[in-house]
Protein backbone atom coordinates (compact mmCIF):
# COMPACT_ATOMS: atom_id res chain seq x y z
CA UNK A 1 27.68 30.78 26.38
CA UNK A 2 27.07 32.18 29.73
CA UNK A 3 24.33 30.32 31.41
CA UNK A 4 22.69 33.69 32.31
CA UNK A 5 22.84 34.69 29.04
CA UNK A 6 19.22 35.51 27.73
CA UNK A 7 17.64 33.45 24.83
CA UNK A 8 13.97 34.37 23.16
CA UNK A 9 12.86 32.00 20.75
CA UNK A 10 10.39 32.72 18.87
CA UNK A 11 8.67 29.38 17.77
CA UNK A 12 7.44 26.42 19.58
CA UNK A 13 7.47 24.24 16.95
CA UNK A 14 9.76 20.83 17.01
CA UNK A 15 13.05 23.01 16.28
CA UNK A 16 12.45 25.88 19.03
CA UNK A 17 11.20 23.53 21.25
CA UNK A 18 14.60 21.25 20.78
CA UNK A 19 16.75 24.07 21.40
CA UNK A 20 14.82 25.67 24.72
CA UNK A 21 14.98 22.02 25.97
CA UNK A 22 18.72 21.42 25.37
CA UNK A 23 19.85 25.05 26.11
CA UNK A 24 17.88 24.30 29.74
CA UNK A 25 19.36 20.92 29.92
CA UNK A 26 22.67 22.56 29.76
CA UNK A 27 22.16 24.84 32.84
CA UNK A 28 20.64 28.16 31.21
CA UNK A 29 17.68 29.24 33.32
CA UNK A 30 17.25 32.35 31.14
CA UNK A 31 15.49 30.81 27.98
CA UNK A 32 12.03 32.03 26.56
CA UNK A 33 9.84 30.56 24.04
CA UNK A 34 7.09 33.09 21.91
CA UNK A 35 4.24 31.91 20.28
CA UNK A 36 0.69 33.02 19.21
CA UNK A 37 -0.53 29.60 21.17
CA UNK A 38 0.69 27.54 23.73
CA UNK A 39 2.15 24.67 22.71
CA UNK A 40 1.06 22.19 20.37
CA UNK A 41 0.14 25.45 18.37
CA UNK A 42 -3.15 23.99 16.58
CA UNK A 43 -1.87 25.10 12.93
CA UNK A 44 1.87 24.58 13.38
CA UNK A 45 3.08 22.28 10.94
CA UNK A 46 4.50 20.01 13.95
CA UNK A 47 1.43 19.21 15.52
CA UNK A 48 -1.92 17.32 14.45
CA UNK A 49 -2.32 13.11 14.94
CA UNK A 50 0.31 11.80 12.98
CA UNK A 51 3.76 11.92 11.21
CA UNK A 52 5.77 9.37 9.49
CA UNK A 53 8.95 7.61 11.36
CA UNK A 54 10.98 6.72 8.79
CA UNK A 55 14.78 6.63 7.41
CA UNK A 56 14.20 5.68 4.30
CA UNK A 57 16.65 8.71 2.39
CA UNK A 58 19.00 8.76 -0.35
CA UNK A 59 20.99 11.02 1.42
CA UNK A 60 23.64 9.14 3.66
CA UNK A 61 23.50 11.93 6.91
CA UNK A 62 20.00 11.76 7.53
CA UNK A 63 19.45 8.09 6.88
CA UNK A 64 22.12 7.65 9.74
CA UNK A 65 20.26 10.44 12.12
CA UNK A 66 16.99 9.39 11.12
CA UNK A 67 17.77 5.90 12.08
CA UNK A 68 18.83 6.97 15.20
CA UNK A 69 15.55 8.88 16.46
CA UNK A 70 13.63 5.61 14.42
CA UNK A 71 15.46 3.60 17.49
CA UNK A 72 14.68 6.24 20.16
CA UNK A 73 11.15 6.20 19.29
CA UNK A 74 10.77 2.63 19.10
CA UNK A 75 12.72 1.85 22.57
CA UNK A 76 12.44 4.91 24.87
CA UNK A 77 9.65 4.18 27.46
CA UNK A 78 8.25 7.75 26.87
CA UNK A 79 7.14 7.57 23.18
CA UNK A 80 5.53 4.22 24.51
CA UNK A 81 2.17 6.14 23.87
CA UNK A 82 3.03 8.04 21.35
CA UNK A 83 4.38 5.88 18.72
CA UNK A 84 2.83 3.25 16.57
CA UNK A 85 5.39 0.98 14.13
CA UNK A 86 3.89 0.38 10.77
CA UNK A 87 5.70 -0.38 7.32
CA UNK A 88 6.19 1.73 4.91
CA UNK A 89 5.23 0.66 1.15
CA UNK A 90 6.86 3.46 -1.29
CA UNK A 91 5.71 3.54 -4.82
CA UNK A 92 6.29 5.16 -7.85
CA UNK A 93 4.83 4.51 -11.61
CA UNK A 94 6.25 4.66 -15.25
CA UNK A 95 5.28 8.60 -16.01
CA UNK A 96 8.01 10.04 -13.24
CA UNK A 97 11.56 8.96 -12.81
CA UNK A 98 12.40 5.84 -10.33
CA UNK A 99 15.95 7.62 -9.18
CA UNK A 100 14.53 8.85 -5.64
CA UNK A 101 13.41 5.10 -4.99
CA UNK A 102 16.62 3.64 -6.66
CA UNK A 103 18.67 5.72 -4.24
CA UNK A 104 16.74 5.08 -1.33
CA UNK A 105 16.84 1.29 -1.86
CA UNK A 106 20.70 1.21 -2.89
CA UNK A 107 21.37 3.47 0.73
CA UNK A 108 19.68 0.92 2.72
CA UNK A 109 21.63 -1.79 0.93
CA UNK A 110 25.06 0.37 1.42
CA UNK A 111 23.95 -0.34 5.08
CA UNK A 112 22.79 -3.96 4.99
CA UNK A 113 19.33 -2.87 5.86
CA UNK A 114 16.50 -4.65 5.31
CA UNK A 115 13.72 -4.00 2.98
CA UNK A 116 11.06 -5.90 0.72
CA UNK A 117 11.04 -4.93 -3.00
CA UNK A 118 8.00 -5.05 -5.15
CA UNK A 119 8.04 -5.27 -8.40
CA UNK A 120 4.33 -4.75 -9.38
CA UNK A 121 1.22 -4.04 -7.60
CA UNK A 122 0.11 -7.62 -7.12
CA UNK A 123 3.24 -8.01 -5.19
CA UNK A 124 2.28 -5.63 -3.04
CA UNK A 125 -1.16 -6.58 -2.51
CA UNK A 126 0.07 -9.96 -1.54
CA UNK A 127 2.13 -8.11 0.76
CA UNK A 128 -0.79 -6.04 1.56
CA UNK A 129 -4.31 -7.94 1.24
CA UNK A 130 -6.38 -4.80 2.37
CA UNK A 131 -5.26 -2.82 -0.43
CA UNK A 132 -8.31 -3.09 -2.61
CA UNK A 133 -7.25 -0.39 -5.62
CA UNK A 134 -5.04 -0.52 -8.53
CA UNK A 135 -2.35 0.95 -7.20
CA UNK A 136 0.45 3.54 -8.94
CA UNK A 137 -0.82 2.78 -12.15
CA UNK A 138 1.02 2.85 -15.52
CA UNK A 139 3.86 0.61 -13.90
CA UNK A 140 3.90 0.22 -10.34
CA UNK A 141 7.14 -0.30 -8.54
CA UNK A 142 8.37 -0.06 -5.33
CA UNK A 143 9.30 -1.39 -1.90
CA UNK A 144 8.24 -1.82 1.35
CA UNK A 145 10.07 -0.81 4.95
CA UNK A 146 8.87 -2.81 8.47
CA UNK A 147 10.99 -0.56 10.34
CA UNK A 148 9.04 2.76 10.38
CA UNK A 149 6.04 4.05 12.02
CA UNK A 150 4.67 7.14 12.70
CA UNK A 151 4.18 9.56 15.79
CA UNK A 152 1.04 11.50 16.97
CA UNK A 153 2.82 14.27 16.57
CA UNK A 154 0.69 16.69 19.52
CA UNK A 155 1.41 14.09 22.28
CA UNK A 156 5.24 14.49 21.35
CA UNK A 157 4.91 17.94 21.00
CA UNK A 158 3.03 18.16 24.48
CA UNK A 159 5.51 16.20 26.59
CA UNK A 160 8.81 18.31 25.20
CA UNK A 161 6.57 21.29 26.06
CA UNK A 162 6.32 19.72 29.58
CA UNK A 163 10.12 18.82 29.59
CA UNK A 164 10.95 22.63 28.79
CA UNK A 165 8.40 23.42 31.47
CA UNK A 166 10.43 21.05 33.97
CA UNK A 167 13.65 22.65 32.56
CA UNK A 168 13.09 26.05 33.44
CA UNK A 169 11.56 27.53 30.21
CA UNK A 170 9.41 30.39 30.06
CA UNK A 171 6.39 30.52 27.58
CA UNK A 172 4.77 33.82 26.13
CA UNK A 173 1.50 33.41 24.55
CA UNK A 174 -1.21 35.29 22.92
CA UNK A 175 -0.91 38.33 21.42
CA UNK A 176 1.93 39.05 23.61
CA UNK A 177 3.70 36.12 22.62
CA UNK A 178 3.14 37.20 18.58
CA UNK A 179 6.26 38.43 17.49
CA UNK A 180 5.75 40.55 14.49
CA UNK A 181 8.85 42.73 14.36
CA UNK A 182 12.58 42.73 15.33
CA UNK A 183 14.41 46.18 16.73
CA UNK A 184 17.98 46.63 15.96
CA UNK A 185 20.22 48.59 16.72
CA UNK A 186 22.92 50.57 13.51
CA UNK A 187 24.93 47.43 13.33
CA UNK A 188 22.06 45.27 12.97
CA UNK A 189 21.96 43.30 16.23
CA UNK A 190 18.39 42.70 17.47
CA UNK A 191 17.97 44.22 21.05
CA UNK A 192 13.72 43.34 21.29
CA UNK A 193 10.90 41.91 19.38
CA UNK A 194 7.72 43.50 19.13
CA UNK A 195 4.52 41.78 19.65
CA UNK A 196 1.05 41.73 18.70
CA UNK A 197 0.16 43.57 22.01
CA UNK A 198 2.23 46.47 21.49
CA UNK A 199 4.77 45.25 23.99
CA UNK A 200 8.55 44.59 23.85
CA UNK A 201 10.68 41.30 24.52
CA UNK A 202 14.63 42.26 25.19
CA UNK A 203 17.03 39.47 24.96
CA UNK A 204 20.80 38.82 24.13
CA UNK A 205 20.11 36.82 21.75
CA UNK A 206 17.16 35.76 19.78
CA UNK A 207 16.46 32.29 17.80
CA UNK A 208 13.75 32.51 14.51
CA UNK A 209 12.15 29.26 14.37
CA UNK A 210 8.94 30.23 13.82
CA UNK A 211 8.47 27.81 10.75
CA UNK A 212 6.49 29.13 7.18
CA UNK A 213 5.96 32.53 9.37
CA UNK A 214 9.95 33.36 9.61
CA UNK A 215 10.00 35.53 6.50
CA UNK A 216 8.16 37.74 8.19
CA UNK A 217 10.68 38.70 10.73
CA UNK A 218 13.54 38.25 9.17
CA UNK A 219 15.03 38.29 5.21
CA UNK A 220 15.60 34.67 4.41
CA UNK A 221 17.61 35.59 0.87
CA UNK A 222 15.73 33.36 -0.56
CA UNK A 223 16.69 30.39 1.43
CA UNK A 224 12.87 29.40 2.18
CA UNK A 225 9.94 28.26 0.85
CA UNK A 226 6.14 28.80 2.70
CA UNK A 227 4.18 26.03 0.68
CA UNK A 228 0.41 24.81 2.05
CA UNK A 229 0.18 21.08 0.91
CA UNK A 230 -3.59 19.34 1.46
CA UNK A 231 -4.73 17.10 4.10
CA UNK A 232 -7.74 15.22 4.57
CA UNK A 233 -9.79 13.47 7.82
CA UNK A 234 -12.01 10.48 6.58
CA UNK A 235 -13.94 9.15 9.84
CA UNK A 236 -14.12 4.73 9.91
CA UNK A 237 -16.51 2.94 11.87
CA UNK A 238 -15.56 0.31 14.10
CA UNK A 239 -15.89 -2.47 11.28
CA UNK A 240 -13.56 -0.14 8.92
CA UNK A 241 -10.96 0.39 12.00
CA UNK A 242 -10.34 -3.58 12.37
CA UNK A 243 -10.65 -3.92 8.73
CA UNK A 244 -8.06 -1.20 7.73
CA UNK A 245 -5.80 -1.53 10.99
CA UNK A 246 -2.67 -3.17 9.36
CA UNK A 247 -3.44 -0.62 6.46
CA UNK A 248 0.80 0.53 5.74
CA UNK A 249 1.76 4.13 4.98
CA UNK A 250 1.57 4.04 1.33
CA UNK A 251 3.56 6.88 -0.24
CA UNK A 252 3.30 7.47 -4.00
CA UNK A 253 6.13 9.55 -5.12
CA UNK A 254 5.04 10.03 -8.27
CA UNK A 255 2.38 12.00 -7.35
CA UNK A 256 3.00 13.38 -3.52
CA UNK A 257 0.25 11.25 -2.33
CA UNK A 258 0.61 9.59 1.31
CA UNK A 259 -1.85 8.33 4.36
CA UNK A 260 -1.43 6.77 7.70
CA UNK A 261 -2.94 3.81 9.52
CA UNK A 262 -6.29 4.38 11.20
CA UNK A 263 -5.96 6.77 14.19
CA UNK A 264 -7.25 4.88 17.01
CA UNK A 265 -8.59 7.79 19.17
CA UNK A 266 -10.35 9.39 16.98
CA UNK A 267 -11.16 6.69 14.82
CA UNK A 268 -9.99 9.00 11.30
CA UNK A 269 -7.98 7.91 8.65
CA UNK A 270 -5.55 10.68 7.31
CA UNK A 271 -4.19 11.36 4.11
CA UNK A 272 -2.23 13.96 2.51
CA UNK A 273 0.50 15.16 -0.15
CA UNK A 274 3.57 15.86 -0.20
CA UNK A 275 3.85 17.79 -3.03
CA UNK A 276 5.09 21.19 -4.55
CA UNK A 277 2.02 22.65 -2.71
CA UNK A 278 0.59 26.14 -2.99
CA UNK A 279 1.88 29.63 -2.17
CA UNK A 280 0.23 32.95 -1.09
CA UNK A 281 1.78 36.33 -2.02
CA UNK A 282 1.39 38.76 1.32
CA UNK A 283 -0.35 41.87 0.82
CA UNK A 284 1.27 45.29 0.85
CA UNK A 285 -0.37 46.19 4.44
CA UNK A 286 0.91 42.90 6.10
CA UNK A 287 3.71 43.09 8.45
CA UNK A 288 6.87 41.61 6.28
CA UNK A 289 9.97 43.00 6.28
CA UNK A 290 11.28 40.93 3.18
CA UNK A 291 8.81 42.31 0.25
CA UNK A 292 10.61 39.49 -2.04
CA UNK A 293 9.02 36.84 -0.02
CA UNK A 294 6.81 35.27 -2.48
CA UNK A 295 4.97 33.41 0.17
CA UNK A 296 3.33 33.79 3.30
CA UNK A 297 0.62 31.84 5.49
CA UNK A 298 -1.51 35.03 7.28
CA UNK A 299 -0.16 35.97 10.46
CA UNK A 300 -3.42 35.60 12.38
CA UNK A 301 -4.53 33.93 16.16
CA UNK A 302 -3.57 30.34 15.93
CA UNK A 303 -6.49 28.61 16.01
CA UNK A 304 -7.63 24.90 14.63
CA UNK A 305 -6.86 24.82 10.64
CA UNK A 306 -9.48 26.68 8.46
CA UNK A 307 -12.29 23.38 7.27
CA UNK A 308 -10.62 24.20 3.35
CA UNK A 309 -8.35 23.18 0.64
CA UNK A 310 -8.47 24.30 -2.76
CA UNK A 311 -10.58 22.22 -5.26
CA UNK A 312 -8.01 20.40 -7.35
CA UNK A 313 -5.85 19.55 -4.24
CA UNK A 314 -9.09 17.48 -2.93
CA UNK A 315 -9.54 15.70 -6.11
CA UNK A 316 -5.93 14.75 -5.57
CA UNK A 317 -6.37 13.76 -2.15
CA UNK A 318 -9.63 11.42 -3.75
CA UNK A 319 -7.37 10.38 -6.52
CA UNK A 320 -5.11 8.55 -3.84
CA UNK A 321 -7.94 7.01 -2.03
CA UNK A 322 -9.43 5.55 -5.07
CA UNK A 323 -5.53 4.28 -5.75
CA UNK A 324 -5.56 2.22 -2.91
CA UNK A 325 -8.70 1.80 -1.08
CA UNK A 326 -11.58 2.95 -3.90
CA UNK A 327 -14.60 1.96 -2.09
CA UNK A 328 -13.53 5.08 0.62
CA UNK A 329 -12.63 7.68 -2.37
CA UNK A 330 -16.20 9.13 -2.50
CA UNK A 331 -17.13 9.26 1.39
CA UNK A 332 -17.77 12.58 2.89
CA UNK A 333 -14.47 13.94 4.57
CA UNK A 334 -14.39 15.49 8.68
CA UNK A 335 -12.46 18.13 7.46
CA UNK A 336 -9.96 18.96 4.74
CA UNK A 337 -7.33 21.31 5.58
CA UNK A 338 -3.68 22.94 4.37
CA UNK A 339 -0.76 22.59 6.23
CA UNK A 340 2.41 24.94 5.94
CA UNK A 341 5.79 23.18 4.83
CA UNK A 342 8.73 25.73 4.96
CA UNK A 343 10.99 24.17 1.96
CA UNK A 344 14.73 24.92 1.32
CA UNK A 345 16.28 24.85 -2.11
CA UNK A 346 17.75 21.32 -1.20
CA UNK A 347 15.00 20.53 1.50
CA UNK A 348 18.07 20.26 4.10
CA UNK A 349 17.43 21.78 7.29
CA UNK A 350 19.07 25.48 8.40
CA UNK A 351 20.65 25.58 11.59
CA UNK A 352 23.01 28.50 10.93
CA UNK A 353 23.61 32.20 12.61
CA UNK A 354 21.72 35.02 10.18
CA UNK A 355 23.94 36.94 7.95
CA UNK A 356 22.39 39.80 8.97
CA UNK A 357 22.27 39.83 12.68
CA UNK A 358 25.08 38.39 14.38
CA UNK A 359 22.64 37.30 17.74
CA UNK A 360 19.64 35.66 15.82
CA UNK A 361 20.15 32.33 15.00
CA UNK A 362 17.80 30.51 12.57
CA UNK A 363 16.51 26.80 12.99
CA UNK A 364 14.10 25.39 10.36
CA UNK A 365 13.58 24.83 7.29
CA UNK A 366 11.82 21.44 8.00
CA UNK A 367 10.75 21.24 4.31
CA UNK A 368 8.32 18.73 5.14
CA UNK A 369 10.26 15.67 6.75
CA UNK A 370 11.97 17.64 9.86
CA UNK A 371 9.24 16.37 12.83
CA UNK A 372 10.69 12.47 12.47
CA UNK A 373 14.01 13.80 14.20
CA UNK A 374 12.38 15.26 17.13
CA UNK A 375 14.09 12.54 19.64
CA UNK A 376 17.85 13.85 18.46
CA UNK A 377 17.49 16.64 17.11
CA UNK A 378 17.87 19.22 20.67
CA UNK A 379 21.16 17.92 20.79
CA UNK A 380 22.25 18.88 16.76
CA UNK A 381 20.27 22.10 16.94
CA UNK A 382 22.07 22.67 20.55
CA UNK A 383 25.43 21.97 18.77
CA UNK A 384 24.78 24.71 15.88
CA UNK A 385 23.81 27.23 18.01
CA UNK A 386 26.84 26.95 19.85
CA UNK A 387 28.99 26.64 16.58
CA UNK A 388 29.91 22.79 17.65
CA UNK A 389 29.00 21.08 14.95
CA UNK A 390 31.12 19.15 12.70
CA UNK A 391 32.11 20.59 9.77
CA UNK A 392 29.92 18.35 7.60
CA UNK A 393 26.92 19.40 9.21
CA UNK A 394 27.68 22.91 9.84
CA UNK A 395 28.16 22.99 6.20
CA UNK A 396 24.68 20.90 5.42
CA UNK A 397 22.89 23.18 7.60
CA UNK A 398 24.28 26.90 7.03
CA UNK A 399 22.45 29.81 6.19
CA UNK A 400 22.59 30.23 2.25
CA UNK A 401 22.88 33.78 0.78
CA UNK A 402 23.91 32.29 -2.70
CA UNK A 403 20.17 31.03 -3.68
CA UNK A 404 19.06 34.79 -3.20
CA UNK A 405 18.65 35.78 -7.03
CA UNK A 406 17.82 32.17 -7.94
CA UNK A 407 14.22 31.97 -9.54
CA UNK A 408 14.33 28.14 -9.66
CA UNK A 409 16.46 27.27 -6.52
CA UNK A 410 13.73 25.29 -4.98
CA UNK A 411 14.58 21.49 -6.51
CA UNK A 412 14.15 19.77 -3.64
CA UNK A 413 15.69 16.46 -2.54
CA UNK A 414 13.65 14.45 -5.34
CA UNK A 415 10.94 13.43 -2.70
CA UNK A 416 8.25 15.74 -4.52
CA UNK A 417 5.51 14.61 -6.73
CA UNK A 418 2.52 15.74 -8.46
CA UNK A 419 1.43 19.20 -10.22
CA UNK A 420 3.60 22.31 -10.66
CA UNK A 421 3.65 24.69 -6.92
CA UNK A 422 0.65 27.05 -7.85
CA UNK A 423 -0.56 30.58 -6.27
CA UNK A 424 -3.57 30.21 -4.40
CA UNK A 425 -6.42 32.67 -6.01
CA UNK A 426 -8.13 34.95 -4.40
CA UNK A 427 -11.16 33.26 -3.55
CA UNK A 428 -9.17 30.22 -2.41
CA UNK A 429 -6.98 32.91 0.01
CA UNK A 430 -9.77 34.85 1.52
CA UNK A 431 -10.69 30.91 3.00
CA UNK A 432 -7.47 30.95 4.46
């Protein structure tokens, strides 16, 4: 690619981010990045205080990659600030079948890496004395990983924003930076977007990484998913802070459930789940191209998280506080709030050129555990766009067509717990 060539990406998540930053890297001083908000957009699903570092996977390519950016964030001098090592303690119980954890544990042994199995919950609290609940109940097993962390995910997102800066990059923001319609020409090539302002954005080529919000732009043959899973902010006091600070990331799989270590700066605990979340149909009068797109978040300013989650996905996010730390589980929360996953059928990533549109490329499709690659993954989503990849990955990563009359393509990568995906209603929506 010419390195005069122009490049809009719309996005500045951790995949449109990655690609501005390597595409700058590489000499192109043409490169653009649209969003409603500067970045770290306050309800992107790549921001807030925390995400998991981990490579615990069943799945042999992104145990190796994910092992890689687990060393880059542990080593590099730059993430000295912005990420914490903490174990991981995975857990599933007798209702829901073990395989995800059997595969996990039998891929770190393919590798000869270390881990700590548990066989029951007083294991674990041995392991773990601050653990004060019952734990997975109905037959706890599981195991526990010293080699993960997690990553306050705004800092990171910050400081690539400032390496794109340093690079060259261009930022549109604001209504202007709102893209809320492509313009193509008879053969389908995309020659502007059109924003929020009424204003146009020409480019040679265009990149859609603009997370659950890319089915608005652009059909995604039913190759994503827009699901809101719940999140919660519990405030410690100083007491609760040294009491809880070795507290692991405990991750029940049989029900979605997960939480980090205290958050030292703002002194919060934070739990969520990773579930099969919630969806919300668009109206007939919002701006989607797609009208099979059976879920949308609202295109709207970004602005900080509505304070809301539906009722049942709180009592869930109690329900995992009273399984491992009860005396917390009926404390008033700072805020409860829904963040937006975009799944794929598989819940591998898409780094792939749209069927429809030979200059947009599409990168996404995070499904929930994309942000954990963020120290390797400019040069993977760098090698995609310029059709570099090896064939393995190109394959792992393409744009799907086949899942488009699939009613139950979305499996996932057997990571998912908890209650059946449910529509929000419409009380639950107009809080959105």
């Amino acid at each position: 690619m010419a390195s005069d060539n122009r490049v809009v990406i719309i996005g500045a998540g951790v995949f449109g981010l990655s690609l501005a930053h390597q595409l700058a890297k590489e000499g192109n001083q043409n490169v653009t990045v649209m969003d409603r908000h500067v970045p770290p957009v306050p309800d992107g699903s790549s921001v807030d205080i925390s995400r998991v570092i981990r490579f615990d996977y069943t799945d042999d390519v992104y145990l190796t990659i994910a092992r890689e950016a687990h060393q880059r964030w542990s080593q590099l001098p730059k993430f000295k600030d912005i990420f914490s090592p903490a174990p991981i303690l995975a857990a599933m119980n007798n209702k829901t079948p073990r395989a995800w954890i059997e595969g996990v544990t039998s891929a770190l042994r393919k590798d000869d890496l270390p881990y700590t199995r548990l066989p029951n919950a007083d294991a674990a609290k041995r392991a773990f004395p601050m653990l004060s609940g019952d734990l997975a109940v109905s037959g706890f097993s599981g195991y526990y990983n010293s080699q993960a962390g997690w990553a306050d995910a705004a800092k990171a997102i910050a400081q690539l924003r400032d390496e794109c800066i340093e690079s060259g990059v261009s930022f549109i923001s604001g209504r202007a930076g709102t893209a809320i319609k492509f313009e193509t020409n008879a053969s389908g090539e995309i020659k502007a977007v059109r924003t929020a302002a009424g204003t146009t954005v020409e480019s040679d080529q265009f990149v859609l990484a603009a997370g659950a919000w890319s089915p608005g732009l652009a059909s995604m043959y039913n190759n994503t998913l827009s699901t809101a899973q719940v999140i919660a902010y519990l405030p410690l006091t100083e007491g609760e802070m040294q009491k809880y600070k070795n507290l692991p990331i405990y991750a029940n799989f049989s029900t979605g459930w997960f939480n980090f270590p205290p958050h030292e700066e703002t002194k919060m605990l934070k739990f969520a789940v990773h579930g099969w979340g919630y969806t919300r149909k668009p109206t007939p009068e919002e701006p989607n191209v797609d009208r099979s797109n059976i879920s949308l978040p609202p295109l709207r300013a970004a602005k900080a998280r509505p304070n809301f989650a539906p009722p049942d996905g709180e009592e869930r996010l109690r329900q995992g506080l009273r399984e491992i730390l009860p005396e917390l589980a009926d404390r008033e929360f700072d805020r409860l709030s829904v963040c937006w996953y975009t799944d794929t059928p598989s819940g591998d990533f898409i780094m792939d050129f749209h069927p429809d549109h030979k200059n947009l490329f599409v990168a996404g499709g995070g499904s929930g555990h994309g942000f954990k690659f963020l120290p390797v993954l400019p040069e993977y989503v760098g090698s995609a766009f310029h059709r570099t990849l090896p064939k393995h990955l190109a394959d792992k990563w393409r744009f799907h067509t086949d899942y488009k009359d699939d009613s139950d393509a979305f499996l996932g990568d057997g990571s998912r717990g908890g209650p059946e995906r449910r529509e929000f209603n419409a009380q639950e929506k107009a809080k959105l």
